[in-house]
PDB file of N, CA and C in Angstrom:
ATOM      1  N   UNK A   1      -9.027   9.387 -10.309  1.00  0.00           N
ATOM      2  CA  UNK A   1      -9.150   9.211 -11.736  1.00  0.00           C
ATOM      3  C   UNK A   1      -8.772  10.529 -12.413  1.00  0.00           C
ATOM      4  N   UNK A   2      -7.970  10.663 -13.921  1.00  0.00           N
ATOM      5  CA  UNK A   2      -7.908  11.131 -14.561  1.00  0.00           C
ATOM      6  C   UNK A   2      -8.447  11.502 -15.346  1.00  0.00           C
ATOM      7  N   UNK A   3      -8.351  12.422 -16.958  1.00  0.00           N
ATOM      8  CA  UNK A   3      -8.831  11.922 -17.914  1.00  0.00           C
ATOM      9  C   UNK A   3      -7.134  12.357 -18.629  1.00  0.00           C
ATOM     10  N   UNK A   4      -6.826  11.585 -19.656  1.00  0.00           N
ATOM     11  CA  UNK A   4      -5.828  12.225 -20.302  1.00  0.00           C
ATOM     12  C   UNK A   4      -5.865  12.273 -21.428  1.00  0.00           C
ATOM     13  N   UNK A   5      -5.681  13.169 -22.425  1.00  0.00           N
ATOM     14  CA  UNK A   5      -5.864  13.640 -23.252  1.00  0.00           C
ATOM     15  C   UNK A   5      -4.730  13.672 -24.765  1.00  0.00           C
ATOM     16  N   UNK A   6      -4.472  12.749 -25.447  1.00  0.00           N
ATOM     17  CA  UNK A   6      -3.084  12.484 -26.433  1.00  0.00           C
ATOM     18  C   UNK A   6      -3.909  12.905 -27.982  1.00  0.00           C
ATOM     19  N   UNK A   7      -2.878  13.042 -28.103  1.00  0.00           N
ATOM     20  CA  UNK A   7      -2.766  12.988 -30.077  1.00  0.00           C
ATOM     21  C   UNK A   7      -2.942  11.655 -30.355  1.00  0.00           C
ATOM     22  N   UNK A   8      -3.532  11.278 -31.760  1.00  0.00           N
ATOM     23  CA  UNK A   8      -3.210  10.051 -32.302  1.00  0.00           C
ATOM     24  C   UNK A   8      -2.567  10.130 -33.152  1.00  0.00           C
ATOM     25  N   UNK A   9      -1.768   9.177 -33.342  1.00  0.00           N
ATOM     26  CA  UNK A   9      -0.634   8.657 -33.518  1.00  0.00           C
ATOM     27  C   UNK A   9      -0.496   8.672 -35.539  1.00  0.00           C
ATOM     28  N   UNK A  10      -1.574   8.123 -35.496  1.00  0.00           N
ATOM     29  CA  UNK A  10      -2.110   8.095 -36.832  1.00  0.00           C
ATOM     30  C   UNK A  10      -3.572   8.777 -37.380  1.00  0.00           C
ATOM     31  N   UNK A  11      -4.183   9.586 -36.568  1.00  0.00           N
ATOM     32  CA  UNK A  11      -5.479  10.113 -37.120  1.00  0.00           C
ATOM     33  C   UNK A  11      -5.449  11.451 -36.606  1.00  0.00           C
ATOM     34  N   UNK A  12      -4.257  11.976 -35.876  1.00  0.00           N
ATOM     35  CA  UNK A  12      -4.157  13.177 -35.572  1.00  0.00           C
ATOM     36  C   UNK A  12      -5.291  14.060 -34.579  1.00  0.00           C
ATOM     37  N   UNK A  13      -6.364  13.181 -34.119  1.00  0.00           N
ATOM     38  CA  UNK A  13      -7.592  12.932 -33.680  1.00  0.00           C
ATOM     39  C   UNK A  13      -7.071  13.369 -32.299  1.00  0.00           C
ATOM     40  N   UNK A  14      -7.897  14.087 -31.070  1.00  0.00           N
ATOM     41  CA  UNK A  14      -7.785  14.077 -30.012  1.00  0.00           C
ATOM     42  C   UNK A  14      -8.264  13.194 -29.329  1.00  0.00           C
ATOM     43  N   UNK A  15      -7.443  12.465 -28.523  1.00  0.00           N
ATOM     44  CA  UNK A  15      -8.443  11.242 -27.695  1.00  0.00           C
ATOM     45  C   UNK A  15      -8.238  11.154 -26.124  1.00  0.00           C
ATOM     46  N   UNK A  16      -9.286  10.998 -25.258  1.00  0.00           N
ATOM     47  CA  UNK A  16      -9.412  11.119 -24.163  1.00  0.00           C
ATOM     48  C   UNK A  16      -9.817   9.861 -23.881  1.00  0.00           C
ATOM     49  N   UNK A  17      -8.723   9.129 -22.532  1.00  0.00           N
ATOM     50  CA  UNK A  17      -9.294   8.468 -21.564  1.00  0.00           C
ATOM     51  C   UNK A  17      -8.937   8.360 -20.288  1.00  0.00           C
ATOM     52  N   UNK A  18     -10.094   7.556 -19.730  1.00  0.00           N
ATOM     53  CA  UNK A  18      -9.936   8.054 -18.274  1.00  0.00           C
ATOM     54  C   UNK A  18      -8.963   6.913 -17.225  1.00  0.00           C
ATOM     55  N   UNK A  19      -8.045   7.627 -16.573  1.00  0.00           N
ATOM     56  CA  UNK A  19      -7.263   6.271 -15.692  1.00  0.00           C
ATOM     57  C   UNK A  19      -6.726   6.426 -14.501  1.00  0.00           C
ATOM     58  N   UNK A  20      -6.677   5.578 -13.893  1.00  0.00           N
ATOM     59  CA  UNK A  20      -6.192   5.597 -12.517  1.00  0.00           C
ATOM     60  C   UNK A  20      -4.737   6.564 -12.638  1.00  0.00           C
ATOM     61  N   UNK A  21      -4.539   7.158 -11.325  1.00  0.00           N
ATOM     62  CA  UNK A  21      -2.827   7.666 -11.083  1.00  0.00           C
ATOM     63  C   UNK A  21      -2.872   7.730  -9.853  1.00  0.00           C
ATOM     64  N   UNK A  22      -1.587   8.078  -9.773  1.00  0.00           N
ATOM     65  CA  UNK A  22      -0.700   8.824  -8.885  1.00  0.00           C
ATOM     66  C   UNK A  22      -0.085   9.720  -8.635  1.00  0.00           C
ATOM     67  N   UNK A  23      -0.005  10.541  -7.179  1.00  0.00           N
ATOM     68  CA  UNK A  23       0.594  11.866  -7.519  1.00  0.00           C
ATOM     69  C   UNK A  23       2.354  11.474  -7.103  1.00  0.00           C
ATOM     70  N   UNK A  24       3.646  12.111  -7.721  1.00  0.00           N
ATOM     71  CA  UNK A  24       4.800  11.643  -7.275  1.00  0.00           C
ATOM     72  C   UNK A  24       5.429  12.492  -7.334  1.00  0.00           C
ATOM     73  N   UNK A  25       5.823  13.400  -6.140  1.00  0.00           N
ATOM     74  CA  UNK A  25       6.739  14.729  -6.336  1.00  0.00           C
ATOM     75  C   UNK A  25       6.234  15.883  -7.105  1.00  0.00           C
ATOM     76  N   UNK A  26       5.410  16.481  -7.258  1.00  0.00           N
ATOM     77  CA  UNK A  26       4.534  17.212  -8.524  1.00  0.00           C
ATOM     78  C   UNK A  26       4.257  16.300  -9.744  1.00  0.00           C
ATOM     79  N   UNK A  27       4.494  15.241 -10.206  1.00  0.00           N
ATOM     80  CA  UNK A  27       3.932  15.067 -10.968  1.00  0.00           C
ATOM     81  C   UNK A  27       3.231  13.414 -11.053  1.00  0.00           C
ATOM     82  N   UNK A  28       3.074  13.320 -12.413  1.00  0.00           N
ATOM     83  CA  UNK A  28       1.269  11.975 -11.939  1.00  0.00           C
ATOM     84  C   UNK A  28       1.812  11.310 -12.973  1.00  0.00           C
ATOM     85  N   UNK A  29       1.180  10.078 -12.064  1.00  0.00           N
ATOM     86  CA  UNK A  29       2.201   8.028 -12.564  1.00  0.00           C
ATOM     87  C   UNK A  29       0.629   7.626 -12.793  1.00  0.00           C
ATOM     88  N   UNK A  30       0.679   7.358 -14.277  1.00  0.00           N
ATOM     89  CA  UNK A  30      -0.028   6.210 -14.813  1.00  0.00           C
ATOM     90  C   UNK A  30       0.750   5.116 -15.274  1.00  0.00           C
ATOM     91  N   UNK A  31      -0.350   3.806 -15.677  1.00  0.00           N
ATOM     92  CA  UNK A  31       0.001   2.312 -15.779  1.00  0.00           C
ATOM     93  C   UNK A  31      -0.284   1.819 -17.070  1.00  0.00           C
ATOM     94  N   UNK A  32       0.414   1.924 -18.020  1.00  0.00           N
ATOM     95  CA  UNK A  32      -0.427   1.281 -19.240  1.00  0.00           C
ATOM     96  C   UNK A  32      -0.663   0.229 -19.332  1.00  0.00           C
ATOM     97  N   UNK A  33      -1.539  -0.399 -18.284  1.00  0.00           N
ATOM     98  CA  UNK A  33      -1.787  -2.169 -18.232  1.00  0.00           C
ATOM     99  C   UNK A  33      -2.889  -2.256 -19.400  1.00  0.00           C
ATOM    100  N   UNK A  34      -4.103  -1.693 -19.702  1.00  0.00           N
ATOM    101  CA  UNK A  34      -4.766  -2.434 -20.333  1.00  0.00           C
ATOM    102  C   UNK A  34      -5.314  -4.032 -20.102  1.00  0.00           C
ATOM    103  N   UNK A  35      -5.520  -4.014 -18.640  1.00  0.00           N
ATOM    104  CA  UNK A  35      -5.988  -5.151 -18.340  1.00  0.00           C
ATOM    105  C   UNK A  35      -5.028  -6.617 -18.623  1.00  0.00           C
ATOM    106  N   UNK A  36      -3.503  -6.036 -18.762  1.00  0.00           N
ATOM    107  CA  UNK A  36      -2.694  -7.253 -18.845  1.00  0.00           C
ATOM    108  C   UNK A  36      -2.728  -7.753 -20.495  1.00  0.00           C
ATOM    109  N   UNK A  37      -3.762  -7.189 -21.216  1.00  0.00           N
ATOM    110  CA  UNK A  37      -3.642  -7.186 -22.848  1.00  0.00           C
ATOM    111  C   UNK A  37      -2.375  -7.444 -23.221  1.00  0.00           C
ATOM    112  N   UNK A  38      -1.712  -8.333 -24.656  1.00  0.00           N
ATOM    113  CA  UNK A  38      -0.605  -8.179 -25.204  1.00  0.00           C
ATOM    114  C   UNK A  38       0.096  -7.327 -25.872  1.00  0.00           C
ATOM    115  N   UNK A  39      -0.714  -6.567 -25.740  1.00  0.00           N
ATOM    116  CA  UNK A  39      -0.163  -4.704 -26.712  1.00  0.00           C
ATOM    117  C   UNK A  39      -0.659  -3.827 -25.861  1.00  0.00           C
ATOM    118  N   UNK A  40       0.286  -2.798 -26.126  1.00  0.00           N
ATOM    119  CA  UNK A  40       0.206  -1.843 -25.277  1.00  0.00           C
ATOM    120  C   UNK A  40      -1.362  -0.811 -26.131  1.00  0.00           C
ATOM    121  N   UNK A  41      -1.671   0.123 -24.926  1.00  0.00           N
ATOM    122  CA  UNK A  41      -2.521   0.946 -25.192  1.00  0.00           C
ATOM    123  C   UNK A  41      -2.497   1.443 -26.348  1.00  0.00           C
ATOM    124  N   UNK A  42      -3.820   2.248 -26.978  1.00  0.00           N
ATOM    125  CA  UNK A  42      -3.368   3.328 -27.836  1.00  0.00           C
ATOM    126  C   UNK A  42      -3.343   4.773 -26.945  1.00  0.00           C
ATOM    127  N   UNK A  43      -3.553   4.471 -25.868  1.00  0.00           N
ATOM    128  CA  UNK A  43      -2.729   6.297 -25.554  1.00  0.00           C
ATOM    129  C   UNK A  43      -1.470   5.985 -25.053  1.00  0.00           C
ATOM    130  N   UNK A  44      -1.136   4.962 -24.731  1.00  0.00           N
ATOM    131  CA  UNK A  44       0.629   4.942 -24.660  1.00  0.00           C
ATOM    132  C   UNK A  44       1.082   5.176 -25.939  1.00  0.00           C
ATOM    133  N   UNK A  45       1.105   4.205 -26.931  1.00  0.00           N
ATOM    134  CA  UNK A  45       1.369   4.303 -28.628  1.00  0.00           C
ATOM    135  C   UNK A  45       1.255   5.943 -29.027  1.00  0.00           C
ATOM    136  N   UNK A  46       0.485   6.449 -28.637  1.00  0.00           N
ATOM    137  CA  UNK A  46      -0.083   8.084 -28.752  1.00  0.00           C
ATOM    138  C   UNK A  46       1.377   9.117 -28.240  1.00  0.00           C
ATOM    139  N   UNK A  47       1.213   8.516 -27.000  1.00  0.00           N
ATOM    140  CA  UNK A  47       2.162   9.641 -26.202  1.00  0.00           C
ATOM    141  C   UNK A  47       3.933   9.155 -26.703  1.00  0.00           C
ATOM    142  N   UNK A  48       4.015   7.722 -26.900  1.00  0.00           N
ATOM    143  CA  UNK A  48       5.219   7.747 -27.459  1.00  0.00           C
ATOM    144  C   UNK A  48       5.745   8.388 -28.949  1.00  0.00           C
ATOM    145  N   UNK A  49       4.800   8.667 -29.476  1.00  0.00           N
ATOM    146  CA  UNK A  49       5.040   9.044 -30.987  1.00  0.00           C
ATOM    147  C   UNK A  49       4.882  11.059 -30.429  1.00  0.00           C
ATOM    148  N   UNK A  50       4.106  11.348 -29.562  1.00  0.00           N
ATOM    149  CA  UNK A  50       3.881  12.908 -29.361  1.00  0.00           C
ATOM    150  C   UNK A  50       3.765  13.342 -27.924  1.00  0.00           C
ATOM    151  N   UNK A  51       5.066  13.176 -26.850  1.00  0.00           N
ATOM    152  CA  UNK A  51       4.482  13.035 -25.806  1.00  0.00           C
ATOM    153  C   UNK A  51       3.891  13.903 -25.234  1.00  0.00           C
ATOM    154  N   UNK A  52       3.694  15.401 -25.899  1.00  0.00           N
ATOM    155  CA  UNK A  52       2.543  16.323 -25.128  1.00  0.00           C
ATOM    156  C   UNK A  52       1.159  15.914 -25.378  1.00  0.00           C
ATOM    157  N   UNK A  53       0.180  15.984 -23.841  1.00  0.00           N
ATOM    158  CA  UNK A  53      -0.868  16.210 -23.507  1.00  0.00           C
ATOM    159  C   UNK A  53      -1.604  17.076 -22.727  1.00  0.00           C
ATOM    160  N   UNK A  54      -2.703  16.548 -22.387  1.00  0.00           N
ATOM    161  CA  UNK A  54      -3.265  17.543 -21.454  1.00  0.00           C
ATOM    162  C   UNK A  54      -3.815  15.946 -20.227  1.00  0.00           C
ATOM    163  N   UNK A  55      -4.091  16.761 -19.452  1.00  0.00           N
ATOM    164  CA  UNK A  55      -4.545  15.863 -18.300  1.00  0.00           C
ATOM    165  C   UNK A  55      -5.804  16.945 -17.479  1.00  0.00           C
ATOM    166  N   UNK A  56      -6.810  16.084 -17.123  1.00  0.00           N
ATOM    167  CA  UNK A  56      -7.677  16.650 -16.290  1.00  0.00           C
ATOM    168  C   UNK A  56      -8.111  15.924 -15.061  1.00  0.00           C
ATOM    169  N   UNK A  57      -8.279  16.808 -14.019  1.00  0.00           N
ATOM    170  CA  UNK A  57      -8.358  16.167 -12.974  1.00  0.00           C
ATOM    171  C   UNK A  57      -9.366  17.173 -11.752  1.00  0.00           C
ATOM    172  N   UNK A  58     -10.532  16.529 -12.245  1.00  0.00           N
ATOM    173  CA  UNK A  58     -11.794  17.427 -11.230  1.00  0.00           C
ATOM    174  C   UNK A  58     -11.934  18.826 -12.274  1.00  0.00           C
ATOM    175  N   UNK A  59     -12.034  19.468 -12.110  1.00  0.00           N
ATOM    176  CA  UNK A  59     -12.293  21.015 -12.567  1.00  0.00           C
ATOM    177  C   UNK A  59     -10.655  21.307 -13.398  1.00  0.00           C
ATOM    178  N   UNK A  60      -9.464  21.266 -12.380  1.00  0.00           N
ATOM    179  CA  UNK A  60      -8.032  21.588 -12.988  1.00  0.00           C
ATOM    180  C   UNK A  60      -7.478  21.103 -14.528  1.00  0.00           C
ATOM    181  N   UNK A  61      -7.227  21.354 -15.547  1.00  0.00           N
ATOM    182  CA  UNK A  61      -6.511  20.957 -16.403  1.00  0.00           C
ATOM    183  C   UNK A  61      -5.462  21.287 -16.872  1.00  0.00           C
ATOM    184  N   UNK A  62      -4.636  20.558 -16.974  1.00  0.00           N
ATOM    185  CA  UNK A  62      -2.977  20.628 -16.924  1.00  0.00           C
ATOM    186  C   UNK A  62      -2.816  19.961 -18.569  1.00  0.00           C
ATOM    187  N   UNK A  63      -1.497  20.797 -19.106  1.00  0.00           N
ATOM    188  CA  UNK A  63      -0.614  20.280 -20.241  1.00  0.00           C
ATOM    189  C   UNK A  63       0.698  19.757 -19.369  1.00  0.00           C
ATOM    190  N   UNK A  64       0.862  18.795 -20.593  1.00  0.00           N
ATOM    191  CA  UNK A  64       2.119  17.652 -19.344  1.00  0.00           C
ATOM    192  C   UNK A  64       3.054  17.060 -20.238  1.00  0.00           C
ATOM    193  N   UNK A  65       3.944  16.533 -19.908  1.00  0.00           N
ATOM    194  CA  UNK A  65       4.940  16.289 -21.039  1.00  0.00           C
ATOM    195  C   UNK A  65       5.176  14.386 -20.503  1.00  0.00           C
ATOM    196  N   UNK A  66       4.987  14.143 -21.095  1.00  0.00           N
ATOM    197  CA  UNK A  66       5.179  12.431 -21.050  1.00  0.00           C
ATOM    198  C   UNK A  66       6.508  11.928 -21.138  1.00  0.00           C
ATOM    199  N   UNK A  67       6.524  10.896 -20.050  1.00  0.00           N
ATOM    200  CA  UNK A  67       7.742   9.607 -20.481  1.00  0.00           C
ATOM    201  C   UNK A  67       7.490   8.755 -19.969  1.00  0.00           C
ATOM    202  N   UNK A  68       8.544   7.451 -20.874  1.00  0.00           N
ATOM    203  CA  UNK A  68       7.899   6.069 -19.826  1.00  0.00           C
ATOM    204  C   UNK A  68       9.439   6.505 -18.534  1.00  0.00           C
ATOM    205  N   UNK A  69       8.822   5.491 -17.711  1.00  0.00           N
ATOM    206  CA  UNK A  69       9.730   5.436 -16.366  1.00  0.00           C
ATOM    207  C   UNK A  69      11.439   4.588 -16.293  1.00  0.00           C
ATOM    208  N   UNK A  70      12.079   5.001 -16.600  1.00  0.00           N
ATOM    209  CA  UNK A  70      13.578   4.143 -16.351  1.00  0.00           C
ATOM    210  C   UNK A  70      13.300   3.238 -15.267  1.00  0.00           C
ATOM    211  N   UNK A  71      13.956   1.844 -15.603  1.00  0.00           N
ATOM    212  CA  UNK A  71      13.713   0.603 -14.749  1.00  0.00           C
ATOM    213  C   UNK A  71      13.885   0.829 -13.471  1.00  0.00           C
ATOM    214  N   UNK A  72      14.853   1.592 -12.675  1.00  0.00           N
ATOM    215  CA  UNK A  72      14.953   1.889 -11.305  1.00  0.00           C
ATOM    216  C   UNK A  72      13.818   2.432 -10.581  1.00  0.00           C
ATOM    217  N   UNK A  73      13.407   3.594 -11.541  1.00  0.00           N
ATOM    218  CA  UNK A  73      12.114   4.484 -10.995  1.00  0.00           C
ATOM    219  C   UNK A  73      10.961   3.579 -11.544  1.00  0.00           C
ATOM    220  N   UNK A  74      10.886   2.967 -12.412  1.00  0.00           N
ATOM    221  CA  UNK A  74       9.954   1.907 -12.709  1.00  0.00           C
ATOM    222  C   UNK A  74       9.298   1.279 -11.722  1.00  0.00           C
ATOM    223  N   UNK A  75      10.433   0.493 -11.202  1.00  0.00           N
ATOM    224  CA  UNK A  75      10.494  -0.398 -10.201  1.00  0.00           C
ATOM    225  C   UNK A  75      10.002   0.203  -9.076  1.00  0.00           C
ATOM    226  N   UNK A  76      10.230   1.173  -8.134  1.00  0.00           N
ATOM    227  CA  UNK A  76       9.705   2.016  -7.200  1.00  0.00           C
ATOM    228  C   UNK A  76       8.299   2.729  -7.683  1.00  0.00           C
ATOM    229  N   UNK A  77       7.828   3.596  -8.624  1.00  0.00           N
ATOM    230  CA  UNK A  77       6.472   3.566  -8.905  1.00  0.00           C
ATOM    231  C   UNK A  77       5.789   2.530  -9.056  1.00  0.00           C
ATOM    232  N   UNK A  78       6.010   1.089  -9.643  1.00  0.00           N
ATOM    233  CA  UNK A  78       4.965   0.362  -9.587  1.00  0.00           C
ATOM    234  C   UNK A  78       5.190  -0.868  -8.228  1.00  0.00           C
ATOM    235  N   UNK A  79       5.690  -0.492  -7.284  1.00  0.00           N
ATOM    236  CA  UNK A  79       5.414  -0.600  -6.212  1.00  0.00           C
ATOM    237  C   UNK A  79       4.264   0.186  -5.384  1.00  0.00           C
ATOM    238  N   UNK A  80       4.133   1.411  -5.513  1.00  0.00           N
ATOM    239  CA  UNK A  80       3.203   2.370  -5.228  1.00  0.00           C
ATOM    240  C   UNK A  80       1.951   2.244  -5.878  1.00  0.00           C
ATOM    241  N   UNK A  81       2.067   1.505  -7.147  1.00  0.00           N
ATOM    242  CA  UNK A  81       1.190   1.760  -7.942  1.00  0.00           C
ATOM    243  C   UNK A  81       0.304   0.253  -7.566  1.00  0.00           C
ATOM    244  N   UNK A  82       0.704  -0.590  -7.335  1.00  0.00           N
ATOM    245  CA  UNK A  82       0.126  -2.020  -7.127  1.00  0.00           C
ATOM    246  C   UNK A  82      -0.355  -1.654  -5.312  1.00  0.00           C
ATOM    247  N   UNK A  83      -0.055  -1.049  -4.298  1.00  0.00           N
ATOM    248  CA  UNK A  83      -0.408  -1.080  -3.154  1.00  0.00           C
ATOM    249  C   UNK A  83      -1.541  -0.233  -3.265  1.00  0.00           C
ATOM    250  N   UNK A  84      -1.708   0.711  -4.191  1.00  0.00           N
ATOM    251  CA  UNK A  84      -2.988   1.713  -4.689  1.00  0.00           C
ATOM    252  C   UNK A  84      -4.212   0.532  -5.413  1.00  0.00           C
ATOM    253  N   UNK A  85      -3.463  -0.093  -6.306  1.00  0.00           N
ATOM    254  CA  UNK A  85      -4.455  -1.219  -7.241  1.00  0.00           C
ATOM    255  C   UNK A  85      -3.607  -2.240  -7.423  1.00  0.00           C
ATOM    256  N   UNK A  86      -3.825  -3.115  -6.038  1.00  0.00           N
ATOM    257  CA  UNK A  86      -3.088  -4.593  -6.605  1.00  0.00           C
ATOM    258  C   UNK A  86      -3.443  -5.361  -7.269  1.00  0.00           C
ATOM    259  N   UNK A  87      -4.483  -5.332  -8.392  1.00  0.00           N
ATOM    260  CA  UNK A  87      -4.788  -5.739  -9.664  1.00  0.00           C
ATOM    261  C   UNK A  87      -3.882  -5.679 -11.091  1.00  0.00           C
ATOM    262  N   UNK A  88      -2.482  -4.845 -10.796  1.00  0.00           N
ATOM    263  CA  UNK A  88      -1.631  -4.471 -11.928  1.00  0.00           C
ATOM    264  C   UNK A  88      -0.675  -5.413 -11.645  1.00  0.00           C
ATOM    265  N   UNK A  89      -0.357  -5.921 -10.291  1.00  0.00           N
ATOM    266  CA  UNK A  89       0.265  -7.593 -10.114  1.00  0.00           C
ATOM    267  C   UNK A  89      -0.479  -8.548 -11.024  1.00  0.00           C
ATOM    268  N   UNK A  90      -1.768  -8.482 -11.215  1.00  0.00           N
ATOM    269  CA  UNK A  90      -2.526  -9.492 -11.963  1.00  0.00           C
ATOM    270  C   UNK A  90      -2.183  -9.291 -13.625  1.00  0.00           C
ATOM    271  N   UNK A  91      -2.108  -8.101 -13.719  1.00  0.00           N
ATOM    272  CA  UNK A  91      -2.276  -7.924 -15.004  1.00  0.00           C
ATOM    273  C   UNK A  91      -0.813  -8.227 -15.699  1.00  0.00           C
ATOM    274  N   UNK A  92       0.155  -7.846 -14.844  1.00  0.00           N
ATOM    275  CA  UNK A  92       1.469  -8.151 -14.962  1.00  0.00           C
ATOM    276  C   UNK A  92       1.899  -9.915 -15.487  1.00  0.00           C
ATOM    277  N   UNK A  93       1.113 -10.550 -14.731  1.00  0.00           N
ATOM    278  CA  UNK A  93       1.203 -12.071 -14.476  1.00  0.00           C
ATOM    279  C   UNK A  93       0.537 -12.390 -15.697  1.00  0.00           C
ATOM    280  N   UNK A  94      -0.258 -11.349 -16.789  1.00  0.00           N
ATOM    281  CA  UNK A  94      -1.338 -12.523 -17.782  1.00  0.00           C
ATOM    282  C   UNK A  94      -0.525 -11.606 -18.813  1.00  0.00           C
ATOM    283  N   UNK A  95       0.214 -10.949 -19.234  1.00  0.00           N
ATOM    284  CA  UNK A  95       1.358 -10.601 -20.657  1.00  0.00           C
ATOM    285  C   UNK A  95       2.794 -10.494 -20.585  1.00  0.00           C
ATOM    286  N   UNK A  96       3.349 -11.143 -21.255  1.00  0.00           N
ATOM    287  CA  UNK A  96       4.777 -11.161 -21.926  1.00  0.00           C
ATOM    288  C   UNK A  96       5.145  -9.858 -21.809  1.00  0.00           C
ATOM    289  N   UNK A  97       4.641  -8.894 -22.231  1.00  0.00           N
ATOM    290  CA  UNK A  97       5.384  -7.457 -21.977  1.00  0.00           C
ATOM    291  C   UNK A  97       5.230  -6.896 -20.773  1.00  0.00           C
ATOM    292  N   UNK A  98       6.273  -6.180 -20.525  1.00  0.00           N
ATOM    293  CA  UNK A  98       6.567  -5.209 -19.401  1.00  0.00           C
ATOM    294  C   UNK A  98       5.661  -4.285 -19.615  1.00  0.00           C
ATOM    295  N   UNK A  99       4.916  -3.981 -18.650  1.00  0.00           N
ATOM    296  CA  UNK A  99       3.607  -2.855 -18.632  1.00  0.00           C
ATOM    297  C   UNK A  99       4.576  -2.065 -18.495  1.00  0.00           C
ATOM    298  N   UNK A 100       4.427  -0.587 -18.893  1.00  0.00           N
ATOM    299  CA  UNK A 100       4.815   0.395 -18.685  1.00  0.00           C
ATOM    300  C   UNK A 100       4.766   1.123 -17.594  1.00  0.00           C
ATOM    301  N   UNK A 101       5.417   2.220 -16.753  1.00  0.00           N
ATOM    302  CA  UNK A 101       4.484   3.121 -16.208  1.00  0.00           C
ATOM    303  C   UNK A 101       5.370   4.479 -16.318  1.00  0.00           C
ATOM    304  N   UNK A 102       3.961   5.080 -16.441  1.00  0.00           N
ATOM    305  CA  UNK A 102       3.833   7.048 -17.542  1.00  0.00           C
ATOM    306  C   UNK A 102       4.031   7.734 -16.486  1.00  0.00           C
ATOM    307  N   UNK A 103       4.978   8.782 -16.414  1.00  0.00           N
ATOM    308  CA  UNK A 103       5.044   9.671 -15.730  1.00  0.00           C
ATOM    309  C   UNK A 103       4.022  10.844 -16.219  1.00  0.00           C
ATOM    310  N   UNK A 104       4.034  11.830 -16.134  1.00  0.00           N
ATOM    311  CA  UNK A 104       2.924  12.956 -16.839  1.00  0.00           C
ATOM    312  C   UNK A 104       3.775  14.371 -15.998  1.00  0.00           C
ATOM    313  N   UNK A 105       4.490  15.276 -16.559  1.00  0.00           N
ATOM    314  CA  UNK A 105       4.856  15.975 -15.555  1.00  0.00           C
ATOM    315  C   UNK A 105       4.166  17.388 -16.286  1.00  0.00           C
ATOM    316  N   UNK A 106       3.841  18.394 -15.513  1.00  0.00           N
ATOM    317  CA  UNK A 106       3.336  19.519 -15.923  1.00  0.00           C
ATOM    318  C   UNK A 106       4.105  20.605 -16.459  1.00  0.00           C
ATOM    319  N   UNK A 107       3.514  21.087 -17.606  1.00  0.00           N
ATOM    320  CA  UNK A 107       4.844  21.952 -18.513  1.00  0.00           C
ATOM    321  C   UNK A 107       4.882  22.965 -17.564  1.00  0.00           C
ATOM    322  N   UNK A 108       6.045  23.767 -18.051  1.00  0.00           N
ATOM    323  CA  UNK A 108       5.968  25.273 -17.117  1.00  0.00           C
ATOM    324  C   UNK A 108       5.176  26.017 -17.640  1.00  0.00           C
TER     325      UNK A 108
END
């Protein structure tokens, strides 16, 4: 578990929540499922409008620069990402939209 840490989008507000990842080459794959919901998160909505954050993980906290994943690498992280929590197959199966999945890579 994470916690990650975005701007809002509209309240300029810091907001933290906490989510599953992955580590991939130095850097960490989240899922914006939202439980298969028809709209995406508000920390996806967050990071697309400002994609710097921070991320914490145990004691370490990292600033990270966000993107969503191009369909190729898409496709290969959420393979990884469903054998970690094959519950994002489920969630996949109950919305019309393509869940996302967030890379998070760490600034220099």
């Amino acid at each position: 578990m994470l916690l990650l840490t975005t701007t809002g989008r509209k309240s300029g507000k810091r907001r933290t929540t906490p989510l599953l990842y992955l580590e991939d080459a130095g850097r960490y794959v989240v899922v914006a499922s939202v439980g298969g919901a028809p709209t995406h998160p508000a920390w996806y909505l967050n990071l697309r409008s400002d994609p710097s954050a921070t991320i914490r993980i145990g004691r370490r906290e990292l600033a990270v620069g966000a993107e969503t994943a191009a369909p190729e690498e898409r496709a290969r992280l959420w393979a990884r990402a469903t054998q970690m929590y094959p519950q994002y197959d489920d969630y996949q199966a109950k919305t019309s939209r393509e869940i996302p999945v967030v890379i998070l890579t760490p600034a220099p």
